[in-house]
N, C-alpha and C. Protein backbone atom coordinates (compact mmCIF):
# COMPACT_ATOMS: atom_id res chain seq x y z
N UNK A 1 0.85 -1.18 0.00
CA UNK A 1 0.00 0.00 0.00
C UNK A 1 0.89 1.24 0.00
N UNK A 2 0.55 2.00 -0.68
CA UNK A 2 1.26 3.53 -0.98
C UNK A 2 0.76 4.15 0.12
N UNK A 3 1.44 5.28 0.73
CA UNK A 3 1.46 6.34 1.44
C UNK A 3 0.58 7.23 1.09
N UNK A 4 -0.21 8.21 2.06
CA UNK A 4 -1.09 9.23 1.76
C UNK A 4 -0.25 10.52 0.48
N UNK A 5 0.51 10.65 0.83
CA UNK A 5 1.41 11.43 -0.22
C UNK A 5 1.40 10.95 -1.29
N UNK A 6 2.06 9.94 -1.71
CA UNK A 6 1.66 9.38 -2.99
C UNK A 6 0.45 9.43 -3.91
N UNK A 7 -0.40 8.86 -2.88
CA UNK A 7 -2.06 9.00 -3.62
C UNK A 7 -2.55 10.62 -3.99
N UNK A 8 -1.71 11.47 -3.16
CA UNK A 8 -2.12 12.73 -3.44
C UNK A 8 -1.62 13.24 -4.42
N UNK A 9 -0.19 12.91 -4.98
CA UNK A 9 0.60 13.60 -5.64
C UNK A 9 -0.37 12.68 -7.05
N UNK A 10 -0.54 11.28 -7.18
CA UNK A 10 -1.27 10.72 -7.76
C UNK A 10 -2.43 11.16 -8.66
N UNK A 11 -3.27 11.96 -7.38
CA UNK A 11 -4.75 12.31 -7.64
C UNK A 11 -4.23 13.75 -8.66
N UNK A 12 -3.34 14.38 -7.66
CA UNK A 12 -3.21 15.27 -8.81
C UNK A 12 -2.66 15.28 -10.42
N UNK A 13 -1.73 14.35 -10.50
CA UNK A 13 -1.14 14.14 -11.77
C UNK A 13 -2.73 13.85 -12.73
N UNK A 14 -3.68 13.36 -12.12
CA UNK A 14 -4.68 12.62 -12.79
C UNK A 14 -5.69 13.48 -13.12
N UNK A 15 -5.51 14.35 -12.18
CA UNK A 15 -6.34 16.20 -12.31
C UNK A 15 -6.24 16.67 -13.27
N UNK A 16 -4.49 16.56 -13.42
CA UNK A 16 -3.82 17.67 -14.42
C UNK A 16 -4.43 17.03 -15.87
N UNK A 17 -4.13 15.62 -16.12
CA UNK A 17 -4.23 15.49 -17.62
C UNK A 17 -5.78 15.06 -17.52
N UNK A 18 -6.72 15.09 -16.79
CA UNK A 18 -8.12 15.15 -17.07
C UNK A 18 -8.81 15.68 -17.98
N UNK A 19 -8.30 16.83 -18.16
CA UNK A 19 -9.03 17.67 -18.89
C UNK A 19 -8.94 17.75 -20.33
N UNK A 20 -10.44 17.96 -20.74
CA UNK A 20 -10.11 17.32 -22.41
C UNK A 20 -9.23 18.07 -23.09
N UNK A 21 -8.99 19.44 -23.23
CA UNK A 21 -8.40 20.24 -24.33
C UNK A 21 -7.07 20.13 -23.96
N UNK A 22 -6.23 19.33 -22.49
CA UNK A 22 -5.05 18.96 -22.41
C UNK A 22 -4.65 17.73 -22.74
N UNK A 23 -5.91 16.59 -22.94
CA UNK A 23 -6.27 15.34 -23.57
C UNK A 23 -5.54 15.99 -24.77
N UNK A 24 -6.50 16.54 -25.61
CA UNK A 24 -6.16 16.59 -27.16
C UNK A 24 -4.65 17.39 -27.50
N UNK A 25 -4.01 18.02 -25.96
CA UNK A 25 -2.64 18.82 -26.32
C UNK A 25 -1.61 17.40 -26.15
N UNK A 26 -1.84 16.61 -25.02
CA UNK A 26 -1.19 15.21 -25.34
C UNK A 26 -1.11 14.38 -26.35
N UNK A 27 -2.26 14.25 -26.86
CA UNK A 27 -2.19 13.27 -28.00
C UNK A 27 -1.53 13.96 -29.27
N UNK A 28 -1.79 15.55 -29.69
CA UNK A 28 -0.58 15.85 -30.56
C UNK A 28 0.54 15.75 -30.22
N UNK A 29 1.07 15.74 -29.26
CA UNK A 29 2.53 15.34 -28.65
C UNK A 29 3.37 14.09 -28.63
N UNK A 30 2.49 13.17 -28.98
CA UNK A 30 2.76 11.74 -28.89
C UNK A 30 4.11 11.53 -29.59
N UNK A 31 3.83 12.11 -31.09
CA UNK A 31 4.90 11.50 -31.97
C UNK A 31 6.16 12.60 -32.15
N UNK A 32 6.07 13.30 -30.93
CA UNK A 32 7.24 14.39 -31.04
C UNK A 32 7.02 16.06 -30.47
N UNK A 33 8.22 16.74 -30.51
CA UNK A 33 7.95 17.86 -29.89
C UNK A 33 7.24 18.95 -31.13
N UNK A 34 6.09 19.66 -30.60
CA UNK A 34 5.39 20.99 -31.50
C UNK A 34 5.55 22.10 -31.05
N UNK A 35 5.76 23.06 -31.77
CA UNK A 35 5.77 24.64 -31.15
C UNK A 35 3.74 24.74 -31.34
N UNK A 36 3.82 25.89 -30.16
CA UNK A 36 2.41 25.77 -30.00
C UNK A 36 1.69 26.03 -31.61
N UNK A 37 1.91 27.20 -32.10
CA UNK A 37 1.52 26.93 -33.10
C UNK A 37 0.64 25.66 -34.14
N UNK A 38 1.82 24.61 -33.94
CA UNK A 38 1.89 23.18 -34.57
C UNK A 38 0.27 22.87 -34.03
N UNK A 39 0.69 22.71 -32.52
CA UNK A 39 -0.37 22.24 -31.60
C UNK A 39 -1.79 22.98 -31.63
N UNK A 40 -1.98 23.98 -32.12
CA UNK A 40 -3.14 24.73 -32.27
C UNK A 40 -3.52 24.31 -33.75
N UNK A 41 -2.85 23.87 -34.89
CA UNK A 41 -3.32 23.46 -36.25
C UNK A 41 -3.49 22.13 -35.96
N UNK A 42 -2.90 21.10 -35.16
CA UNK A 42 -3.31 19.99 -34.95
C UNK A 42 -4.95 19.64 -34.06
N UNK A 43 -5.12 20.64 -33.23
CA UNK A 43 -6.10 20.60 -31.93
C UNK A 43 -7.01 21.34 -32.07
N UNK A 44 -6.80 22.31 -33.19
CA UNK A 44 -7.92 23.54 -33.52
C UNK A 44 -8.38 24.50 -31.91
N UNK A 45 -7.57 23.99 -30.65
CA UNK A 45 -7.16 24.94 -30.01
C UNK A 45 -6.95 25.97 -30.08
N UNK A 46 -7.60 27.59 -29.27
CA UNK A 46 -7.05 28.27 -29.58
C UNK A 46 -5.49 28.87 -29.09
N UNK A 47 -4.93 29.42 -29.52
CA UNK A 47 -3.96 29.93 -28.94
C UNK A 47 -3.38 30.21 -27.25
N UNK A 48 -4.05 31.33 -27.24
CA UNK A 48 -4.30 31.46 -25.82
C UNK A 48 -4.51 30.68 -24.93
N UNK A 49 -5.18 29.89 -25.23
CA UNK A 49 -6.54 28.69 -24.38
C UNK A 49 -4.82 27.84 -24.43
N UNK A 50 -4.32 27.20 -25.51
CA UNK A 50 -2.89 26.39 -25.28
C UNK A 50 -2.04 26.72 -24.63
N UNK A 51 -1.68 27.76 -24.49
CA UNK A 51 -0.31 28.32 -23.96
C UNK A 51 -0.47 28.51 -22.41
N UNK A 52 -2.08 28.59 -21.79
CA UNK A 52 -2.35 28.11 -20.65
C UNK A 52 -2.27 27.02 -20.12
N UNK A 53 -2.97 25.83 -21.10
CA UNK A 53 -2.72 24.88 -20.88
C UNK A 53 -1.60 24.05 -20.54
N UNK A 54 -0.24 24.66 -21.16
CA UNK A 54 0.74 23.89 -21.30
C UNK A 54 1.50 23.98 -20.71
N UNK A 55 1.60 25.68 -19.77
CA UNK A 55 1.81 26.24 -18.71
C UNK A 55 1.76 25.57 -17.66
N UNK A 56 0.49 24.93 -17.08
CA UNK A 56 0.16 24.04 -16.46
C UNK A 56 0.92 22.74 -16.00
N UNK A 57 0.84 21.95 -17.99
CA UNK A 57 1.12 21.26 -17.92
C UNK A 57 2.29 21.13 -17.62
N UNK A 58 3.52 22.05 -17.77
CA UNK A 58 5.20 22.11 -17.72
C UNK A 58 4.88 21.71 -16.32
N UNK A 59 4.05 22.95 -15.74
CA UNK A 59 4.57 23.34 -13.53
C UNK A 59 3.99 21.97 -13.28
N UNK A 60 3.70 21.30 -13.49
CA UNK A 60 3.40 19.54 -13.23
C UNK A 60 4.48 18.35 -13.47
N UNK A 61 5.13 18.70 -14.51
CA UNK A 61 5.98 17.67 -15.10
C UNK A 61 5.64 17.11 -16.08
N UNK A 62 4.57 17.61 -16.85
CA UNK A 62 3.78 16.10 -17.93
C UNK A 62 4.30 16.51 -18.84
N UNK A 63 4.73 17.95 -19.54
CA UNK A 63 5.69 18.52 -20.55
C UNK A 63 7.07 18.88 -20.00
N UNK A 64 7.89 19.13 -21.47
CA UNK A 64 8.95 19.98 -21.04
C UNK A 64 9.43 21.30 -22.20
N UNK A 65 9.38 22.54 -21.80
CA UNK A 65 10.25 23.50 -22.77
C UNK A 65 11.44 23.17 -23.22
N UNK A 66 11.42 23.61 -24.62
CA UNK A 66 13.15 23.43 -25.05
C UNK A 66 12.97 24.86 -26.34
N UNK A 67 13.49 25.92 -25.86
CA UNK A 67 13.87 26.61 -26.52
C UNK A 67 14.44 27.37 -27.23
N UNK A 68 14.52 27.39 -29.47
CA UNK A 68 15.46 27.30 -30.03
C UNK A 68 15.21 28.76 -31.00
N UNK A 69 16.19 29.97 -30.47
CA UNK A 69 15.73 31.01 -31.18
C UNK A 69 13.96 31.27 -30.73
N UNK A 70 13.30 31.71 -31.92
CA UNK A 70 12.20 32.42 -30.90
C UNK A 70 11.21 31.64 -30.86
N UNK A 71 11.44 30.34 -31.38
CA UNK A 71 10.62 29.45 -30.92
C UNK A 71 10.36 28.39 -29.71
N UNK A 72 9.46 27.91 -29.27
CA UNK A 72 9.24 27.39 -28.14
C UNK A 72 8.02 25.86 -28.53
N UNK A 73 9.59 24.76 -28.07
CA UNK A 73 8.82 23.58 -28.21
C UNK A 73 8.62 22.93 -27.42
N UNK A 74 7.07 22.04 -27.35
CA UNK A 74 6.88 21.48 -25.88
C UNK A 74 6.82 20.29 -26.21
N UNK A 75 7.50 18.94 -25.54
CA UNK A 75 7.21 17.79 -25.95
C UNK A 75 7.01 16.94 -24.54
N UNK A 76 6.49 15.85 -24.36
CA UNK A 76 5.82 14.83 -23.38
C UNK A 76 7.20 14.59 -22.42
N UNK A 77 7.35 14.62 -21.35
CA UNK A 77 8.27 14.77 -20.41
C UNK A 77 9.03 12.83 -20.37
N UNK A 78 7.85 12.39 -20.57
CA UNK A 78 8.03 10.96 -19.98
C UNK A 78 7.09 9.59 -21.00
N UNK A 79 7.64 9.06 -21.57
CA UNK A 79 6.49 8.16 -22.30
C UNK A 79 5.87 7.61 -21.80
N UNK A 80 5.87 7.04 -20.94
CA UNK A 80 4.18 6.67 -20.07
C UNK A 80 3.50 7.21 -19.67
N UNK A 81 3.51 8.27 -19.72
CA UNK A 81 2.30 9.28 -19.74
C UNK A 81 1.26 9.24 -21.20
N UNK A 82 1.91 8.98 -21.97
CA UNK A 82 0.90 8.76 -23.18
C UNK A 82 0.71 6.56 -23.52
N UNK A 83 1.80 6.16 -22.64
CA UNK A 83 1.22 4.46 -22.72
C UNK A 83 -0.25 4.83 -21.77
N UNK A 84 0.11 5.88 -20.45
CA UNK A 84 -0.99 5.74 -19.33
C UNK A 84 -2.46 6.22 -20.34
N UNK A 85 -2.45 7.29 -21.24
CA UNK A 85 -3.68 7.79 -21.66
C UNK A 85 -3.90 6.81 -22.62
N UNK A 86 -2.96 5.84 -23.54
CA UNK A 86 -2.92 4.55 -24.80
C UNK A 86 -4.09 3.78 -23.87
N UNK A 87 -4.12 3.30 -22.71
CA UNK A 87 -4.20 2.17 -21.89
C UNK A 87 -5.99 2.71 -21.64
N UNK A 88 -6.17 3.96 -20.79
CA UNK A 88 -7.22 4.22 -20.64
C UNK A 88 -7.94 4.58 -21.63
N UNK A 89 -7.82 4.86 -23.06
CA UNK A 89 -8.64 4.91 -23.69
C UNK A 89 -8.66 3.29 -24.35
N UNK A 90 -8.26 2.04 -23.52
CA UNK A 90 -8.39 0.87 -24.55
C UNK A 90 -9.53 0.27 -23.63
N UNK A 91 -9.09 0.93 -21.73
CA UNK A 91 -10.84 0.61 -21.23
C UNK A 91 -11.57 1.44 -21.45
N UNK A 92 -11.89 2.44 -22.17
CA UNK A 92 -13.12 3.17 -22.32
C UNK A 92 -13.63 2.14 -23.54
N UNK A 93 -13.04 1.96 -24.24
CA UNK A 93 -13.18 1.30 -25.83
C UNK A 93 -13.61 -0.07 -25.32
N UNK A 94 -13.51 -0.69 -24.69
CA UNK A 94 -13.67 -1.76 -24.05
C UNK A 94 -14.98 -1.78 -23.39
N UNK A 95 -15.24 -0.82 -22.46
CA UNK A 95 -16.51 -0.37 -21.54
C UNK A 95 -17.32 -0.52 -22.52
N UNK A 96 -17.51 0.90 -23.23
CA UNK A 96 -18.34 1.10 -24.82
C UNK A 96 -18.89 -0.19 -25.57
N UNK A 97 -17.64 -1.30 -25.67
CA UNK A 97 -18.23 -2.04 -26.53
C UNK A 97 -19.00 -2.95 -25.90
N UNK A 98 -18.55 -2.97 -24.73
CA UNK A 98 -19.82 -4.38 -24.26
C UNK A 98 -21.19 -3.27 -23.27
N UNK A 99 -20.86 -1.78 -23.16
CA UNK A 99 -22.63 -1.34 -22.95
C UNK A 99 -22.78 -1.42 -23.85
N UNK A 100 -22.39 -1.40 -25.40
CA UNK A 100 -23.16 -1.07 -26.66
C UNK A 100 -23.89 -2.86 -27.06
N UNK A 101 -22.84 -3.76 -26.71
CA UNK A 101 -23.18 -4.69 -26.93
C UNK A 101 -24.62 -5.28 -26.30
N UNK A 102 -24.55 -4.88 -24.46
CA UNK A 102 -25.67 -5.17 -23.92
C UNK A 102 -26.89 -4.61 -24.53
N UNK A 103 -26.97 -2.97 -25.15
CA UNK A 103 -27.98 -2.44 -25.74
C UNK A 103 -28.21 -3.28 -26.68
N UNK A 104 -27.70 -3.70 -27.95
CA UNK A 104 -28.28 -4.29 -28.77
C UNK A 104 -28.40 -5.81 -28.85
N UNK A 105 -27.96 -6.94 -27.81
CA UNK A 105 -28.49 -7.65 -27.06
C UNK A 105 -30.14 -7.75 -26.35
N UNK A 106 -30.46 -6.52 -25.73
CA UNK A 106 -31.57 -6.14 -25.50
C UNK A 106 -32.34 -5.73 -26.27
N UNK A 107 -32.27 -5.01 -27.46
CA UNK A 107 -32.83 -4.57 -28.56
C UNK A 107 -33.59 -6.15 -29.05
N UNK A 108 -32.75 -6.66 -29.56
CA UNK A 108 -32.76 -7.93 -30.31
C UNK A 108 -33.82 -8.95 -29.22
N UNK A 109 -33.77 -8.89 -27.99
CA UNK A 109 -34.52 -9.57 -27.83
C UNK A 109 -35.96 -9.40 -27.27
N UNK A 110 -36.24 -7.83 -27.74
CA UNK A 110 -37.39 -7.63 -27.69
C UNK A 110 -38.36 -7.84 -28.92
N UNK A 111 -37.78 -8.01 -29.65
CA UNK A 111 -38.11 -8.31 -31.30
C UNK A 111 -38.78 -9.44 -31.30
């Protein structure tokens, strides 16, 4: 069993990437580092709304800055952070298919 600290530092890491429009700033990140820019034509994010976000995300650890001349690129700090979001979207996909399955299970046998 983990320590109360742990679970906290935990809960928060799980805070941080909760949120969908930092969802969709992760998943452009997957295959490499983007200047926000990149990340706003990939995410249809706006600007502003990203550069908050990512802000965030740095003072957490889930990104990191690396900056070259006047650009500024942010890429995924750690790869299991995107195996961890790979994984939970394979139980959502999973969940989905067997409520969808039970619905039309039930469908079918009202027929």
């Amino acid at each position: 069993m983990q320590s109360e600290d742990f679970y906290l530092l935990h809960s928060e890491m799980c805070k941080t990437i909760s949120n969908p429009k930092r969802q969709a700033i992760l998943d452009s990140l997957r295959d490499g580092e983007l200047t926000v820019n990149e990340i706003r034509e990939k995410t249809g994010i706006a600007q502003a709304n990203i550069s908050q976000h990512l802000s965030l995300l740095k003072d957490k650890g889930v990104v990191v800055l690396r900056r070259h001349g006047n650009n500024s690129f942010y890429s995924i700090s750690n790869k299991k952070i995107i195996e961890a979001y790979d994984l939970i979207s394979e139980v959502l996909k999973d969940s989905l298919f067997i409520k969808n399955k039970t619905i039309i299970d039930s469908i079918e046998q009202d027929l």
